[in-house]
N, C-alpha and C. Protein backbone atom coordinates (compact mmCIF):
# COMPACT_ATOMS: atom_id res chain seq x y z
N UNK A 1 130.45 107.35 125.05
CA UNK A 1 129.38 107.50 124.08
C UNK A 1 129.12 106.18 123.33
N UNK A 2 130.29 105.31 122.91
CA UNK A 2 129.84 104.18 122.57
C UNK A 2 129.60 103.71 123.11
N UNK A 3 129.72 103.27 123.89
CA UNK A 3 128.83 101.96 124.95
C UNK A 3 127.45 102.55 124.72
N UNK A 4 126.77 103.83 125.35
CA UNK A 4 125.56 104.03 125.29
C UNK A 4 124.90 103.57 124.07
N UNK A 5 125.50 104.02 123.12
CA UNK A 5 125.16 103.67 121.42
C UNK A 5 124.75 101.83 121.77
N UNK A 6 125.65 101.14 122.09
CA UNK A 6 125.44 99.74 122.40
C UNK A 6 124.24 99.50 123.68
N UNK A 7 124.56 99.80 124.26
CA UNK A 7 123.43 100.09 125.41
C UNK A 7 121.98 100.06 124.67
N UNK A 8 121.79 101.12 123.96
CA UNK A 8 120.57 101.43 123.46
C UNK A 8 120.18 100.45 122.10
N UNK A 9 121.16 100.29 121.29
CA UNK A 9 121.07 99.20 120.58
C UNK A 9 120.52 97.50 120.98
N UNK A 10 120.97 97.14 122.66
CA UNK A 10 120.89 96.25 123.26
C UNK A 10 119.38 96.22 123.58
N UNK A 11 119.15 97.31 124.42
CA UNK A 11 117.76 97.32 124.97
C UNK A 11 116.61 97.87 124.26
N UNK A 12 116.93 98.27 122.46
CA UNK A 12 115.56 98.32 122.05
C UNK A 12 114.61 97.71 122.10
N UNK A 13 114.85 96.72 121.65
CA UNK A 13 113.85 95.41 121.51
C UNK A 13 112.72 95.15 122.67
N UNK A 14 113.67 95.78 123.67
CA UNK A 14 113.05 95.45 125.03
C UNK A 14 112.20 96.52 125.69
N UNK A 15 112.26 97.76 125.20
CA UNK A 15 111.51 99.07 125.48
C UNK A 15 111.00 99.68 124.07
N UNK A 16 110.63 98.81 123.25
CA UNK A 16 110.02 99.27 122.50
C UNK A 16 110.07 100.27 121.10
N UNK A 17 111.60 100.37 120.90
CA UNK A 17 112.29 100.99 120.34
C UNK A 17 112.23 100.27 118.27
N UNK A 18 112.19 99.07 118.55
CA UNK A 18 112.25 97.99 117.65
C UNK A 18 111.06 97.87 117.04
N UNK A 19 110.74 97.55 115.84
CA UNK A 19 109.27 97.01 115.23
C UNK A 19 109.37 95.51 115.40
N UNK A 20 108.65 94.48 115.69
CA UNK A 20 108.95 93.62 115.35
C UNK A 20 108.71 93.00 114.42
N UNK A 21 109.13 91.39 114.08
CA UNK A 21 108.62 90.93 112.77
C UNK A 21 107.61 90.86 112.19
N UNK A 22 106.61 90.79 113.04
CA UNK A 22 105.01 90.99 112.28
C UNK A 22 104.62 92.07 112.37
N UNK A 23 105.16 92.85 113.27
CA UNK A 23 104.68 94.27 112.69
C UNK A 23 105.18 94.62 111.42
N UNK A 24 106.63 94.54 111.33
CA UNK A 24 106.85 94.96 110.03
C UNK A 24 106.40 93.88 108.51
N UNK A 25 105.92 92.93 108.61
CA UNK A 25 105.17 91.92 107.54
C UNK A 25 103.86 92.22 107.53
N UNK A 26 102.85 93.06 108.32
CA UNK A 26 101.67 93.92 108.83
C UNK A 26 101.61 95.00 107.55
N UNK A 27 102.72 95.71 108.03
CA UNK A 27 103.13 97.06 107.52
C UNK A 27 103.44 96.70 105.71
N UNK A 28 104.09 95.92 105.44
CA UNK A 28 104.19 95.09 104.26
C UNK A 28 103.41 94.95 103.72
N UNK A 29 102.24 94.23 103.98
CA UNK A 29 100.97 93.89 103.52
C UNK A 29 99.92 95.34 103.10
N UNK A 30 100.06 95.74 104.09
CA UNK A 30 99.39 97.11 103.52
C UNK A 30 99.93 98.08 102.41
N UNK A 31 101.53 97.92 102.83
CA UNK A 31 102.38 98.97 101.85
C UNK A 31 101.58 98.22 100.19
N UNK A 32 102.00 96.88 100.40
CA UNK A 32 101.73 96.15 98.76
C UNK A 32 100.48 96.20 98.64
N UNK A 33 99.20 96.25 99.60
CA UNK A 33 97.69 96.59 98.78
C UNK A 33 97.59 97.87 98.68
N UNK A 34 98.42 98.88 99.52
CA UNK A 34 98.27 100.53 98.23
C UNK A 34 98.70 100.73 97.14
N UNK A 35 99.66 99.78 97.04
CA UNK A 35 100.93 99.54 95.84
C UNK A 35 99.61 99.24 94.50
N UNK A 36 99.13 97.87 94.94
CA UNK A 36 98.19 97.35 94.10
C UNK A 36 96.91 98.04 93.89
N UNK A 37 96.24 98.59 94.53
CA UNK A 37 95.39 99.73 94.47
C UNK A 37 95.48 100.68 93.14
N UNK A 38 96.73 101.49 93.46
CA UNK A 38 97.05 102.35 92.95
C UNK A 38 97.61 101.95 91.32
N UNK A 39 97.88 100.76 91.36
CA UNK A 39 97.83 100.31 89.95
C UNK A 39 96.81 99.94 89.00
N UNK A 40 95.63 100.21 89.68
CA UNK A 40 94.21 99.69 89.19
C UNK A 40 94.27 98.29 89.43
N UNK A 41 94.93 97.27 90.19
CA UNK A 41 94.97 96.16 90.53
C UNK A 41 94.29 95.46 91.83
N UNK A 42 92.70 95.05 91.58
CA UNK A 42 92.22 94.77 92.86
C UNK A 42 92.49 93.39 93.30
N UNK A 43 92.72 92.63 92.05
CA UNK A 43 92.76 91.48 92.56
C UNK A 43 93.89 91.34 93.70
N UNK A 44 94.86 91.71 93.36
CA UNK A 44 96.16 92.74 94.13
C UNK A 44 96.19 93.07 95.70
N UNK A 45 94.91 93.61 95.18
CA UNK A 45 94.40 94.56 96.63
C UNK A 45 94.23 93.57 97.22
N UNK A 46 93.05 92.58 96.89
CA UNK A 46 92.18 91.75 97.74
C UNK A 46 92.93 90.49 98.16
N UNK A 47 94.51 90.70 97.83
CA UNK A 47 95.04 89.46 98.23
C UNK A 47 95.49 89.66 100.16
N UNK A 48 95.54 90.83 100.50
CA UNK A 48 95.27 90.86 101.65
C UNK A 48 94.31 90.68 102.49
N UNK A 49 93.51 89.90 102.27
CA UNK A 49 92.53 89.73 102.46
C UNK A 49 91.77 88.33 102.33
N UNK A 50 91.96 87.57 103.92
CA UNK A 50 91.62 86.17 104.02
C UNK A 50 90.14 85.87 102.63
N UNK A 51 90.80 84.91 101.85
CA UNK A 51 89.79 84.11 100.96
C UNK A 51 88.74 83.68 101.38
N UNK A 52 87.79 83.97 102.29
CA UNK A 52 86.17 83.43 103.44
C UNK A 52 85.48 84.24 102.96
N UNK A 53 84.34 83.43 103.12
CA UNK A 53 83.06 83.73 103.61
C UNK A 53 82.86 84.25 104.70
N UNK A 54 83.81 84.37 106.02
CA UNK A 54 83.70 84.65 106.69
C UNK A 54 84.79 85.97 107.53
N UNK A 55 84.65 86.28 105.99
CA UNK A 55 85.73 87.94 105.94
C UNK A 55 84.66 88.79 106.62
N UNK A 56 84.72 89.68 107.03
CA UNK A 56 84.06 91.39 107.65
C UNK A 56 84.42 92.47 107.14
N UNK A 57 83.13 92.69 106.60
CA UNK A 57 83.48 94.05 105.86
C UNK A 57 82.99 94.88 106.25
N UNK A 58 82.93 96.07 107.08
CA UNK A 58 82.12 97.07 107.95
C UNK A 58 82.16 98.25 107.00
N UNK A 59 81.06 98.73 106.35
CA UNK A 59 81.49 100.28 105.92
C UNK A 59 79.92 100.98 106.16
N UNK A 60 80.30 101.90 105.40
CA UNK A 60 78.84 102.65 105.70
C UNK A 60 77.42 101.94 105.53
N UNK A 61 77.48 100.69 104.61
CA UNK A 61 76.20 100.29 104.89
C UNK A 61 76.12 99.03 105.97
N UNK A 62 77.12 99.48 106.48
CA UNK A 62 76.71 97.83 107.41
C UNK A 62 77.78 97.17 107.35
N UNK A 63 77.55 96.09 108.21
CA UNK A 63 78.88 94.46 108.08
C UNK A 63 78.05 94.26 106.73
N UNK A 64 78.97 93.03 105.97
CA UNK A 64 78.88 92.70 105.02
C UNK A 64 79.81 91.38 105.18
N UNK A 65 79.49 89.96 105.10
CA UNK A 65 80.32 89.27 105.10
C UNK A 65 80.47 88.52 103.75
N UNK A 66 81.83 88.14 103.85
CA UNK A 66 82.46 87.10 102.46
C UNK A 66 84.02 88.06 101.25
N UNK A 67 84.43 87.28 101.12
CA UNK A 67 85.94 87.95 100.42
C UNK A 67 84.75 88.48 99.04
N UNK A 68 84.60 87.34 98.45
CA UNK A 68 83.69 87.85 96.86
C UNK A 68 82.74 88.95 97.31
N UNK A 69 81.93 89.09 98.32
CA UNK A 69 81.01 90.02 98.31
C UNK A 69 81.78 91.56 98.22
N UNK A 70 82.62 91.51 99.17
CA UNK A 70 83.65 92.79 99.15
C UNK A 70 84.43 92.66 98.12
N UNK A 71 84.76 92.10 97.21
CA UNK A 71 85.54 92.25 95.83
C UNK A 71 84.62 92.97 94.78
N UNK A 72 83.33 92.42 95.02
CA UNK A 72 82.06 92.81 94.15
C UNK A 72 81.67 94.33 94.24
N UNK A 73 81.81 94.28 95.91
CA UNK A 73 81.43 95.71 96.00
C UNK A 73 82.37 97.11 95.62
N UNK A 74 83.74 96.50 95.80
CA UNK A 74 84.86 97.40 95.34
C UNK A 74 85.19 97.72 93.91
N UNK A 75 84.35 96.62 93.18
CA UNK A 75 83.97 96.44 91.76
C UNK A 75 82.94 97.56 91.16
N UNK A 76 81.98 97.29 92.28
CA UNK A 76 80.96 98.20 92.04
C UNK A 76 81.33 99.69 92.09
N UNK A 77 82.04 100.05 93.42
CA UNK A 77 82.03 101.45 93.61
C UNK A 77 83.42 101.94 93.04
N UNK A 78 84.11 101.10 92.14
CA UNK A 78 85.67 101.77 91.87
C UNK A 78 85.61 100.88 90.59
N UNK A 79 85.03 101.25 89.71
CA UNK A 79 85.39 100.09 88.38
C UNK A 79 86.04 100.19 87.32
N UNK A 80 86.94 101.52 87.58
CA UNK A 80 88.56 101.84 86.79
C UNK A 80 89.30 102.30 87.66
N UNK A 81 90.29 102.17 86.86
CA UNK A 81 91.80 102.98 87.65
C UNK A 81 91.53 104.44 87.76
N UNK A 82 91.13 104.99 87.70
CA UNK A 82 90.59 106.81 87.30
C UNK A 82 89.49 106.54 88.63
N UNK A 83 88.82 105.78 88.51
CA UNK A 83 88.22 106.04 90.23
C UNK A 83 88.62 105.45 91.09
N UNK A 84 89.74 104.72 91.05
CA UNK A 84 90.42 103.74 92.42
C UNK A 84 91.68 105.11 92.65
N UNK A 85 91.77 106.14 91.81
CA UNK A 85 93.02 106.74 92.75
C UNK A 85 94.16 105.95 92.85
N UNK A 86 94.88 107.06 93.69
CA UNK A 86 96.44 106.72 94.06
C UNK A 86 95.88 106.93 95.56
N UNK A 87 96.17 105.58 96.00
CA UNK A 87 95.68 105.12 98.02
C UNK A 87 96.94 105.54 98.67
N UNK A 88 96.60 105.93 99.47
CA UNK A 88 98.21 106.42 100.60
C UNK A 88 97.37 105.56 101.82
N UNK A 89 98.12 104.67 102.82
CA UNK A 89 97.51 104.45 104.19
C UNK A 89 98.45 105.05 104.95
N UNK A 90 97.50 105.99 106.04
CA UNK A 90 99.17 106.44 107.38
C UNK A 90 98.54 105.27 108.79
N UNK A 91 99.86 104.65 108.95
CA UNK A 91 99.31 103.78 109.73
C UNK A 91 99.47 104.64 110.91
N UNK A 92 98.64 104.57 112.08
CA UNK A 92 98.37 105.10 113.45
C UNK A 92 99.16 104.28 114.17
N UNK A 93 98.53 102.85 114.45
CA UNK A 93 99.16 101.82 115.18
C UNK A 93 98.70 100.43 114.73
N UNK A 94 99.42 99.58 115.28
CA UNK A 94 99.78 98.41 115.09
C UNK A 94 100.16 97.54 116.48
N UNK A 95 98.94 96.78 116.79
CA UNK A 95 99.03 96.20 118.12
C UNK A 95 98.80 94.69 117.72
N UNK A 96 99.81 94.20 118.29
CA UNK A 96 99.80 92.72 117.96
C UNK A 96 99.47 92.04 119.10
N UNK A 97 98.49 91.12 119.43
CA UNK A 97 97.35 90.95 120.24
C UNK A 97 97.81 89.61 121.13
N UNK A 98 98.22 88.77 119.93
CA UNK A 98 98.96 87.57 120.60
C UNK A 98 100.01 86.86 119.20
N UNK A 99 100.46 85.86 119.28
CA UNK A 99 100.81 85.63 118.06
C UNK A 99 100.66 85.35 116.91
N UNK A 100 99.04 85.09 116.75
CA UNK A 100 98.41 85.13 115.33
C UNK A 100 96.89 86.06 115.36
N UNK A 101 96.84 87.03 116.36
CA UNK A 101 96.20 87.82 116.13
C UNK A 101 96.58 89.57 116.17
N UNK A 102 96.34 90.14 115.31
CA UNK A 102 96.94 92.01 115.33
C UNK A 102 95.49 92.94 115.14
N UNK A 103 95.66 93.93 115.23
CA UNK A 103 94.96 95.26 115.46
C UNK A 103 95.72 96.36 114.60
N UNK A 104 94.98 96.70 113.55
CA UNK A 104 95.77 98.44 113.09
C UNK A 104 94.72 99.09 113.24
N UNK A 105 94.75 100.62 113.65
CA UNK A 105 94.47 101.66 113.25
C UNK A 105 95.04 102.48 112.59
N UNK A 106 94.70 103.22 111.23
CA UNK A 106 95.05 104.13 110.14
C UNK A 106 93.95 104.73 109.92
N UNK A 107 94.63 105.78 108.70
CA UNK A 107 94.17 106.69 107.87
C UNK A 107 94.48 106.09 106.19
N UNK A 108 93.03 106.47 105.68
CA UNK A 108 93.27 105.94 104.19
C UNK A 108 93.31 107.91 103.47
N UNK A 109 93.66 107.18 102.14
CA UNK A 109 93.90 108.38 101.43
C UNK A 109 93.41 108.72 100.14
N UNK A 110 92.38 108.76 99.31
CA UNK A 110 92.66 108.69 97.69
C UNK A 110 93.20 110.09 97.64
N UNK A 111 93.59 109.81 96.17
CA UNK A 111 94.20 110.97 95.58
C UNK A 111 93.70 110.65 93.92
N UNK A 112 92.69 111.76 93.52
CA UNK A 112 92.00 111.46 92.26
C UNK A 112 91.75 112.49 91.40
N UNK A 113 91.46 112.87 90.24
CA UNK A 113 91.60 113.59 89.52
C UNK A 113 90.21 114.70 90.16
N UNK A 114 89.27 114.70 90.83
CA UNK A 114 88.92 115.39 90.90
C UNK A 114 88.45 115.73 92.42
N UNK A 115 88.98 114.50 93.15
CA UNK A 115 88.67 114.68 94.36
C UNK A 115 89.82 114.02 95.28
N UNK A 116 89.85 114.34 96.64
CA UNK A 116 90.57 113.65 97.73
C UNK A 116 90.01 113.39 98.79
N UNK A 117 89.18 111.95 99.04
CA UNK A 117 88.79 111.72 99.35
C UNK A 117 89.60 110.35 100.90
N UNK A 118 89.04 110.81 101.58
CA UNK A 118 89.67 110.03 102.75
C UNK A 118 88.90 109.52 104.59
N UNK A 119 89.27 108.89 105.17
CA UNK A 119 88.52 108.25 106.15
C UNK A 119 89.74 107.60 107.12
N UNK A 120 89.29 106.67 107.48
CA UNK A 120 89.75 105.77 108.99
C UNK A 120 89.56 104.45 108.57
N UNK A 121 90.30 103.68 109.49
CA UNK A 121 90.00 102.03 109.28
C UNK A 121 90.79 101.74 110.44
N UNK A 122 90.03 100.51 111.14
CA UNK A 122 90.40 99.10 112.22
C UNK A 122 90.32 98.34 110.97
N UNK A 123 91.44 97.40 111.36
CA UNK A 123 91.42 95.90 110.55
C UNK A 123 91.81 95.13 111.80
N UNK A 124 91.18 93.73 111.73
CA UNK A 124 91.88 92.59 112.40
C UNK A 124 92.70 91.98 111.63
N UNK A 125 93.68 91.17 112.03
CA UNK A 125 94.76 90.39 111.15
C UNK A 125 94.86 89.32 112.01
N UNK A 126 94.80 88.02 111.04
CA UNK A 126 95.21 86.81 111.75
C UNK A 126 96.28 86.24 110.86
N UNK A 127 97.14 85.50 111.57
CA UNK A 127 98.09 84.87 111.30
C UNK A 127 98.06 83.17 110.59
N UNK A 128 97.59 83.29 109.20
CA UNK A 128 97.38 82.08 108.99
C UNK A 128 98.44 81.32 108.00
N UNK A 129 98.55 79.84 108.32
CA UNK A 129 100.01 79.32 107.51
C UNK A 129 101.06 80.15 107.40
N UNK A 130 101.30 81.10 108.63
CA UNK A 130 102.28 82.13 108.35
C UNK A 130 102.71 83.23 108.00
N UNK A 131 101.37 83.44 107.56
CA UNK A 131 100.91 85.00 106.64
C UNK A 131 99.71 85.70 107.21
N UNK A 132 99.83 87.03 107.16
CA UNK A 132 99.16 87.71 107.66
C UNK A 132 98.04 88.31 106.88
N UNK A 133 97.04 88.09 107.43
CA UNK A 133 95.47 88.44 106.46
C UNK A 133 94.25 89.25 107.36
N UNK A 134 94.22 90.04 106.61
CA UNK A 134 93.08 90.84 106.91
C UNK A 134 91.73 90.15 107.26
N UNK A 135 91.35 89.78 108.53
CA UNK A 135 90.08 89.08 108.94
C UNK A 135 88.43 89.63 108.49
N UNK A 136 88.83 90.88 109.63
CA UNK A 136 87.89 92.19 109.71
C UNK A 136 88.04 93.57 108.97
N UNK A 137 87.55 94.10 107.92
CA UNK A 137 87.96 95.94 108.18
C UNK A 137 86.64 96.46 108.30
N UNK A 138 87.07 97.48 108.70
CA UNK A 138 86.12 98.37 109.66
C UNK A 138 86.32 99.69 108.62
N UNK A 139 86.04 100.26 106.97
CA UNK A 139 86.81 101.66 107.01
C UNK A 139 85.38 102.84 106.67
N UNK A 140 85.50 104.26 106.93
CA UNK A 140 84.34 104.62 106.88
C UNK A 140 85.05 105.83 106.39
């Protein structure tokens, strides 16, 4: 039985058993912008989220490009803590594409005093200076 225990310990990594490091610094990043969310903290939020003009913001009205435009708009439609909720994300998956590019699919969550309101999201993630940033989201 031990050996197998070692066995399987040996060959996670290799069948998939293992998260790896950017998945789990992926997973990180999101855990700390629900974290920040949920504190009424967007600036927080939006630190996941490459500093461009040439950010993607997909929601119901359309792409929308630029970090400020989507800060503005999250401004607009959530402009206290009482309407930003407590965010839960369930992540689906997490496909890491090459080494500075990833793929999630999830589920978002509010949880608000008078409603629970919730949807889907694709994000792209690129790997920049080492850190992982939200390129694209897609949430509806």
């Amino acid at each position: 039985m031990k050996k197998l225990v070692l066995l399987i310990i040996f060959l996670a990594p290799f069948i998939g058993f293992a998260q790896s490091k950017d998945e789990t610094a992926i997973r990180n990043l999101l855990n700390v912008q629900a974290k920040a969310w949920s504190a009424g903290d967007l600036n927080g939020f939006m630190a996941g989220y490459l500093k461009s003009d040439s950010l993607l913001f997909i929601g119901k009205n359309g792409p929308k490009y630029g970090w400020q435009t989507a800060f503005d708009n999250y401004k607009k439609s959530y402009p206290d803590k009482s309407a930003m909720g407590q965010l839960k994300f369930n992540i689906i998956k997490v496909e890491i594409l090459s080494p500075t590019s990833a793929f999630v699919i999830g589920r978002w969550e509010l949880e608000r005093e008078k409603d629970k309101p919730s949807g889907y999201y694709t994000l792209l993630l690129k790997k920049i200076k080492g850190n992982w940033k939200i390129v694209a989201d897609h949430s509806s």
